[in-house]
N, C-alpha and C. Protein backbone atom coordinates (compact mmCIF):
# COMPACT_ATOMS: atom_id res chain seq x y z
N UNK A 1 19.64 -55.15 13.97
CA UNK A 1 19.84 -54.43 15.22
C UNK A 1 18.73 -54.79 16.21
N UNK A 2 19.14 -54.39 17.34
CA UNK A 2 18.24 -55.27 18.78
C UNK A 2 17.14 -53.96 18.72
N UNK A 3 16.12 -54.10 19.83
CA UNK A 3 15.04 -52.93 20.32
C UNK A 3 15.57 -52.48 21.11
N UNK A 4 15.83 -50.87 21.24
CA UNK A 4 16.33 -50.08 22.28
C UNK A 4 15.59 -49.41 22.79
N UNK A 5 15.27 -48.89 23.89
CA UNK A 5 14.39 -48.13 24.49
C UNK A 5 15.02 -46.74 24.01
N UNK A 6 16.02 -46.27 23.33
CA UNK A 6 16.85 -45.15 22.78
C UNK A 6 15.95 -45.27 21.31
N UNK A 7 15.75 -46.18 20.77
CA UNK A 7 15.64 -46.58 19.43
C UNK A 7 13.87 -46.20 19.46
N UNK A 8 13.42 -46.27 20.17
CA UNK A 8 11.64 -46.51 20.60
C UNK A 8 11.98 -45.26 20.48
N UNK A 9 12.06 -44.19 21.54
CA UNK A 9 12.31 -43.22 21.93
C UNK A 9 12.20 -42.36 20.72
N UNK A 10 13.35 -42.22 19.88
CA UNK A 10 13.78 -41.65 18.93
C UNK A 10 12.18 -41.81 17.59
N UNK A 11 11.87 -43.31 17.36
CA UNK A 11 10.92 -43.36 16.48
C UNK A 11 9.03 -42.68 17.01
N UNK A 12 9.35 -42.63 18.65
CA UNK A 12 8.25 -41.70 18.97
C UNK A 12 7.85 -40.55 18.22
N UNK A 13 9.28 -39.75 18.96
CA UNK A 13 9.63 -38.54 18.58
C UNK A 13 9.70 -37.75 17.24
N UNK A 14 9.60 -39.03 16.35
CA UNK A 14 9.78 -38.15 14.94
C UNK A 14 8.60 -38.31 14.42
N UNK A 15 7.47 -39.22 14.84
CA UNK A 15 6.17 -39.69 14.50
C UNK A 15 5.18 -38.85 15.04
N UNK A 16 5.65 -37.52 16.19
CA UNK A 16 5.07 -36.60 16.61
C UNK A 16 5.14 -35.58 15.99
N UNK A 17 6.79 -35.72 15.33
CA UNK A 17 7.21 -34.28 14.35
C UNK A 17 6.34 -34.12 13.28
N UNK A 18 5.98 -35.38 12.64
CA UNK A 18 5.61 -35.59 11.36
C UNK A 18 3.89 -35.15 11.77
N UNK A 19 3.24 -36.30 12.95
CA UNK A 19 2.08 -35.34 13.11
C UNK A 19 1.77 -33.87 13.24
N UNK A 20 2.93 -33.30 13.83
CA UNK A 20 2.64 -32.01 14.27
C UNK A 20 2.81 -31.28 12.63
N UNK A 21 3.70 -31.44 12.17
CA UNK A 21 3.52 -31.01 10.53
C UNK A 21 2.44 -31.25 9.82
N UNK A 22 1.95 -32.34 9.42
CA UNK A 22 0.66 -32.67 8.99
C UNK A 22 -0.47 -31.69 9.39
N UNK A 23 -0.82 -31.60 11.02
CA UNK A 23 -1.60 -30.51 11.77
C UNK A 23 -1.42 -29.46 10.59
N UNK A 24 -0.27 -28.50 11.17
CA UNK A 24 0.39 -27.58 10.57
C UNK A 24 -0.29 -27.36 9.06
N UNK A 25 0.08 -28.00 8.42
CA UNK A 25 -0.45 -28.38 6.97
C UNK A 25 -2.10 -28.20 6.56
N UNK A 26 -2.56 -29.18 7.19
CA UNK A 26 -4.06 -29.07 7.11
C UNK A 26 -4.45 -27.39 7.76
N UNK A 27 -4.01 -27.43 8.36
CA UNK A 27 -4.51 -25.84 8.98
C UNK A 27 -4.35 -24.66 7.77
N UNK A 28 -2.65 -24.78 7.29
CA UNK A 28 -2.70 -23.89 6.32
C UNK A 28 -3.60 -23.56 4.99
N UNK A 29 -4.04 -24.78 4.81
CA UNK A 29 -4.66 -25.50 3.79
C UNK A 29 -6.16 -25.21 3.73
N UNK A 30 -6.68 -24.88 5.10
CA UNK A 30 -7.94 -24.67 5.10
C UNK A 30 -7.97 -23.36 5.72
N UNK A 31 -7.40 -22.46 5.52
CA UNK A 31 -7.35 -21.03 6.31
C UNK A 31 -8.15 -20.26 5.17
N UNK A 32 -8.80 -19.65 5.53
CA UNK A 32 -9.54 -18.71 4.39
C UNK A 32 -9.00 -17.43 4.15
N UNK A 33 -8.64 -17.68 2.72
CA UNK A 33 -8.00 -16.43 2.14
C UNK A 33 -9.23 -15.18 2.43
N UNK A 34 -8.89 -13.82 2.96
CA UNK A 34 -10.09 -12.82 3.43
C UNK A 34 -9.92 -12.09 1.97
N UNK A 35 -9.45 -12.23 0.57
CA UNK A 35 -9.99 -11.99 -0.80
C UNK A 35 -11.37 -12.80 -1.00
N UNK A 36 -11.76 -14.38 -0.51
CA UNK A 36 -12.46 -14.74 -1.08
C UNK A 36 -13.33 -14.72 -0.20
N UNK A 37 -13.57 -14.07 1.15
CA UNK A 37 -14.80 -14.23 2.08
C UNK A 37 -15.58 -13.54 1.13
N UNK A 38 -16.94 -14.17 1.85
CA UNK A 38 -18.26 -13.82 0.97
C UNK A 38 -18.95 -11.95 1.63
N UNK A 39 -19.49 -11.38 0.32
CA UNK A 39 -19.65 -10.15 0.60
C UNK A 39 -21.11 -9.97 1.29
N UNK A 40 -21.10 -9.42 2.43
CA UNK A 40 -22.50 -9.30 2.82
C UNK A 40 -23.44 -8.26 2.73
N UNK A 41 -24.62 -8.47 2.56
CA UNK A 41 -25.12 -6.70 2.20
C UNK A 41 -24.82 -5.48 3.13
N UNK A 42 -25.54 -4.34 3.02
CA UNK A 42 -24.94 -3.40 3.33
C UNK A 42 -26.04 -3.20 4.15
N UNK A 43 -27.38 -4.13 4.14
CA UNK A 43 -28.36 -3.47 4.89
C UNK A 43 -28.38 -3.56 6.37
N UNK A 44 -28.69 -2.59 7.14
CA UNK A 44 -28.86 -3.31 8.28
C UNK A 44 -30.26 -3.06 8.59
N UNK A 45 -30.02 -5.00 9.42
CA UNK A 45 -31.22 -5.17 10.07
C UNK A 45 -31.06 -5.25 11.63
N UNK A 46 -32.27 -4.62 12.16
CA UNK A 46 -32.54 -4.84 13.60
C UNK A 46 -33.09 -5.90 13.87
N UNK A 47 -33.46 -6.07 15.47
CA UNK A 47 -33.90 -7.38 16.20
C UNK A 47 -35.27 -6.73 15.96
N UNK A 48 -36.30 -8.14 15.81
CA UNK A 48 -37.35 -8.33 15.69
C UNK A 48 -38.02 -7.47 14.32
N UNK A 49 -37.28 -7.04 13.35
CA UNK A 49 -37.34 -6.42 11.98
C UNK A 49 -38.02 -7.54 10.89
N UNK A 50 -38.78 -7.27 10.25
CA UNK A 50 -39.03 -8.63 9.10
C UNK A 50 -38.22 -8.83 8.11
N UNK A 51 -37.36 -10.01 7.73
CA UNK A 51 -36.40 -9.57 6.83
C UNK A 51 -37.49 -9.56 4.90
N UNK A 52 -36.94 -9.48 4.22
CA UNK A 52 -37.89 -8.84 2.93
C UNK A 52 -37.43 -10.72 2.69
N UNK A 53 -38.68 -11.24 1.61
CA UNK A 53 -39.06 -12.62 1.14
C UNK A 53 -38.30 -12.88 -0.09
């Protein structure tokens, strides 16, 4: 078959789909489950406070 500017067109378009999925993907993939965020203490500190060594 010849090169169509229909044919270009079309192989753009699905090479965007596929990036935009991929995106999609990696994003899901690296989303942080909020079970495994890290627990922080309970203390609070103020500004200009020394924190303990």
């Amino acid at each position: 078959m010849g090169d169509t500017k229909r044919g270009r067109e079309r192989q753009g378009q699905k090479k965007r789909e596929q990036l935009r999925e991929r995106d999609v993907e990696r994003t899901l993939e690296t989303a942080v489950d909020p079970s495994e965020a890290p627990e922080l203490p309970d203390e609070d500190l103020e500004i200009g406070e020394d924190r303990p060594n």
